[in-house]
Protein backbone atom coordinates (compact mmCIF):
# COMPACT_ATOMS: atom_id res chain seq x y z
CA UNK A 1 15.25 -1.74 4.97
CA UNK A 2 16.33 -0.06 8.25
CA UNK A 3 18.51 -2.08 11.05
CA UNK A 4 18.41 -1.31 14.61
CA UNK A 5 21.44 -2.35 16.42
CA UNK A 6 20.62 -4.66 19.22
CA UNK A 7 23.81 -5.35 20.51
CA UNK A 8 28.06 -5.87 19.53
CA UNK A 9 27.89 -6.34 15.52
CA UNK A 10 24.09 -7.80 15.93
CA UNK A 11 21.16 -5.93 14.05
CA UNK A 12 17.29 -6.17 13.87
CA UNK A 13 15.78 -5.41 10.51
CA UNK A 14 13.00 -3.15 11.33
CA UNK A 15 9.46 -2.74 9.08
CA UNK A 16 6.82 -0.01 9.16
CA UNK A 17 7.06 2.27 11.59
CA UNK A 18 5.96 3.84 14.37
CA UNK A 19 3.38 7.46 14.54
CA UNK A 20 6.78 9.32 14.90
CA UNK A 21 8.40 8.15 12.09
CA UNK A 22 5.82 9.56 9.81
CA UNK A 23 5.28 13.62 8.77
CA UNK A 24 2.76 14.35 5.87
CA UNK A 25 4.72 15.24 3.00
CA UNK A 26 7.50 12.75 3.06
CA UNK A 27 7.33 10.45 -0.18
CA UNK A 28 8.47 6.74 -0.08
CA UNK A 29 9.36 4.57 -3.53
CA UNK A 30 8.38 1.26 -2.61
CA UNK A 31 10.73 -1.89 -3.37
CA UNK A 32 10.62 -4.51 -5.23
CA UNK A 33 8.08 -3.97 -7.92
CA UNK A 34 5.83 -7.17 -9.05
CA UNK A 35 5.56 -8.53 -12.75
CA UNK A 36 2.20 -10.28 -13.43
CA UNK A 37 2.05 -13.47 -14.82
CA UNK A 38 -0.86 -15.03 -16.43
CA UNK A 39 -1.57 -17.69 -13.66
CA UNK A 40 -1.35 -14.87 -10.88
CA UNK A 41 -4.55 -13.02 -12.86
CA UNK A 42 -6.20 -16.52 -13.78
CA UNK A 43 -5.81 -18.10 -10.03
CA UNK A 44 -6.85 -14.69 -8.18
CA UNK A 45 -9.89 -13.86 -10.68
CA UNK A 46 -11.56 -17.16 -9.87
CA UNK A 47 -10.41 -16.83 -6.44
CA UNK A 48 -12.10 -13.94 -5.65
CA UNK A 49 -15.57 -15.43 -8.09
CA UNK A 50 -15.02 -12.52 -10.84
CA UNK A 51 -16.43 -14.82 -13.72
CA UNK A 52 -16.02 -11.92 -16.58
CA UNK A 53 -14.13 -13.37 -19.44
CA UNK A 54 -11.99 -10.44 -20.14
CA UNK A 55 -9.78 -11.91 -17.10
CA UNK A 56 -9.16 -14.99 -18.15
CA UNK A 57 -10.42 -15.57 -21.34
CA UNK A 58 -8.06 -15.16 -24.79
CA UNK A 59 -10.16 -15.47 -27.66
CA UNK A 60 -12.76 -12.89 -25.41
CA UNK A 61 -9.91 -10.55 -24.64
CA UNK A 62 -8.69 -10.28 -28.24
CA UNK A 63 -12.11 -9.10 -29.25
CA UNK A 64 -12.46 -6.89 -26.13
CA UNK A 65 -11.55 -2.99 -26.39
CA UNK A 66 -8.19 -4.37 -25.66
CA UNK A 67 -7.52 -6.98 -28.01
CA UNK A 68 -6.21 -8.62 -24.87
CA UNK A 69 -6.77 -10.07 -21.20
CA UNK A 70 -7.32 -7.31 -18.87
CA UNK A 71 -5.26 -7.96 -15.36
CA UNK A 72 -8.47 -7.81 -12.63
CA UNK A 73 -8.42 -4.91 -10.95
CA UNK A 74 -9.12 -6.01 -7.84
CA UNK A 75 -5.23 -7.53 -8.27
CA UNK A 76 -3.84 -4.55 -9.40
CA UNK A 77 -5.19 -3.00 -5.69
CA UNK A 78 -4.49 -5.63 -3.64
CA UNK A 79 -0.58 -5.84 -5.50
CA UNK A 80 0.27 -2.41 -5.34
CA UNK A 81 -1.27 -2.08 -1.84
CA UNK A 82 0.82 -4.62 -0.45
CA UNK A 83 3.95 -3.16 -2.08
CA UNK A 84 3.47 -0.43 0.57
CA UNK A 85 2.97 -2.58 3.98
CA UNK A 86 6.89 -3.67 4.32
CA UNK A 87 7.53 0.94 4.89
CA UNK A 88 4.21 1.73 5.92
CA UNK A 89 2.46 -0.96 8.37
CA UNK A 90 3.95 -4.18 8.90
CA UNK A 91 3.48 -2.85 12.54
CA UNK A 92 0.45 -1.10 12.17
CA UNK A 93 -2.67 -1.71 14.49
CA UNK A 94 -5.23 -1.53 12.27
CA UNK A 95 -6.69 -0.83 8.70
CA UNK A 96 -8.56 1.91 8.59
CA UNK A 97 -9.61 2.41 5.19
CA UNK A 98 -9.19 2.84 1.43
CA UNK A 99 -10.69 5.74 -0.18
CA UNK A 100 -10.55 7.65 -3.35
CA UNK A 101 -9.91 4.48 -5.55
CA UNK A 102 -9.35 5.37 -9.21
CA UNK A 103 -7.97 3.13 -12.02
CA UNK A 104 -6.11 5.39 -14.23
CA UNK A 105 -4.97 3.00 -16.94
CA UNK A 106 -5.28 -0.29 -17.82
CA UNK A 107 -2.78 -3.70 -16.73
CA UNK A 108 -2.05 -6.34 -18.72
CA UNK A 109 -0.19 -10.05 -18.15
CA UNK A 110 3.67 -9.16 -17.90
CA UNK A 111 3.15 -5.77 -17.04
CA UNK A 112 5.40 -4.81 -14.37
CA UNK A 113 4.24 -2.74 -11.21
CA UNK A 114 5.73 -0.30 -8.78
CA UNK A 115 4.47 1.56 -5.78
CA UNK A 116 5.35 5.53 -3.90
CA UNK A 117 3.35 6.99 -1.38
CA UNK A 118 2.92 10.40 0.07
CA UNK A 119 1.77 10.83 3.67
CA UNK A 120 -0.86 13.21 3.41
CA UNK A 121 -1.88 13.23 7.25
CA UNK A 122 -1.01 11.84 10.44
CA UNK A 123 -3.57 12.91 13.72
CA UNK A 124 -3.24 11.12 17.43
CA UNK A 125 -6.22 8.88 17.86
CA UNK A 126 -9.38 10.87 19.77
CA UNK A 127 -10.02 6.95 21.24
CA UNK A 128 -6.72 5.05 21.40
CA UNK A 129 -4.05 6.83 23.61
CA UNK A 130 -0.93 5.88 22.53
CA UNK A 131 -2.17 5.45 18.65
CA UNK A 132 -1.75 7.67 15.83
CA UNK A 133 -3.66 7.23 12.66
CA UNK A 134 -1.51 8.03 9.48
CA UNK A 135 -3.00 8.29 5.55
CA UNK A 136 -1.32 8.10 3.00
CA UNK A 137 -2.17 8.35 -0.97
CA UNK A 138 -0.06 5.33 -3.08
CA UNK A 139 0.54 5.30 -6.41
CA UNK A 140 0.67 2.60 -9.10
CA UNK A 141 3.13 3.12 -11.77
CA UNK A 142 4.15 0.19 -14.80
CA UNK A 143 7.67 -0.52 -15.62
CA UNK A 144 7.28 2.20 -18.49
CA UNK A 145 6.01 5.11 -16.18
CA UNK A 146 1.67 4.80 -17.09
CA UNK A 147 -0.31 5.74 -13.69
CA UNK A 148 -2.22 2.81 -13.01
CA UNK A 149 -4.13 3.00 -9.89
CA UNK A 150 -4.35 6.11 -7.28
CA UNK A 151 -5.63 5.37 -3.78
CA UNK A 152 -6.10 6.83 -0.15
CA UNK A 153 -5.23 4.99 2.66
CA UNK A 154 -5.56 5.19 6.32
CA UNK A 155 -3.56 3.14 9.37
CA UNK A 156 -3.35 2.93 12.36
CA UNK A 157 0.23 3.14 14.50
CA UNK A 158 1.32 2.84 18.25
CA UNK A 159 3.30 5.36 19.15
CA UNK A 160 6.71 4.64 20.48
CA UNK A 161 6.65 6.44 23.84
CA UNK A 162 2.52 6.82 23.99
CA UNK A 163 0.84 10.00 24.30
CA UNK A 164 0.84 12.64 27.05
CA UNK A 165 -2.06 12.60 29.27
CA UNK A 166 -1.30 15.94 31.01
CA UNK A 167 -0.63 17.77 27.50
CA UNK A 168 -3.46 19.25 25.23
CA UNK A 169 -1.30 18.82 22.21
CA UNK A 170 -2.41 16.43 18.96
CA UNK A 171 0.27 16.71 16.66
CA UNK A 172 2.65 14.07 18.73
CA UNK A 173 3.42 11.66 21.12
CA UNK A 174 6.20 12.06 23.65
CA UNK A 175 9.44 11.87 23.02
């Protein structure tokens, strides 16, 4: 959490960030981690329509590879991903993207998930003055240190004081 004072003993919390507040390399530990329970797998799975048994099913899961429900991992994206937004982009503009999605090892009910990121790359926007577009790659860990999901993802930001029109430079927005 970062404050911004706004006045005598008053403070803002701030979240996200703005293009200058990013610079590839940095690495963030995202906070609070999530424990799954059995109803958030069950009510999400038939949420979303996934019908496969291995979700939500017992008696199928302990017959599966398994011997157990398998958390969906369509959750396991959307959980970790939104671990990221409070540091990354509660203010972004837009969602550019996930790429590079890989599921590295398998989640079960009352597993317990945590979330770091790496910028990678930050560019201005060719079309948006005053934008930058930031990607990072976030990683899924459990509780007990297992890599379970590896993604790409790309945001877009404003930038705080908007972009020089008489400059040629990319890399930043004024200061």
């Amino acid at each position: 959490m970062t404050l911004r004072q706004v006045g005598d003993n008053e403070f803002v919390e701030e979240h996200g960030g703005d293009y200058e507040d990013f610079e590839p390399g940095m690495v963030i530990r995202h906070w609070p981690g999530r424990t799954l329970s059995e109803a958030d797998n069950t009510w999400l799975t038939l949420l979303t329509m996934n019908q496969h048994p291995l979700h939500f099913d017992q008696h199928y899961g302990a017959g599966a590879e398994y011997g157990k429900v398998l958390v969906n991992s369509g959750i396991t994206l959307c959980l970790v991903g939104g671990m990221t937004v409070q540091a990354l982009s509660a203010r972004a503009v837009a969602n550019l993207g996930w790429d590079r999605v890989r599921l590295k090892d398998p989640v079960f009910v009352g597993d317990t998930l945590y979330a770091t990121s790496r910028i990678l790359d930050k560019r201005l926007s060719r079309s948006r003055p005053g934008q930058g577009i930031v990607t990072v790659e976030t990683t899924g860990t459990k509780s007990t240190g297992e890599t379970v999901i590896v993604f790409e993802r790309s945001f877009m930001v404003r930038c705080r004081e908007g972009v020089d029109p008489r400059s040629s430079d990319t890399t930043g927005c004024l200061t």
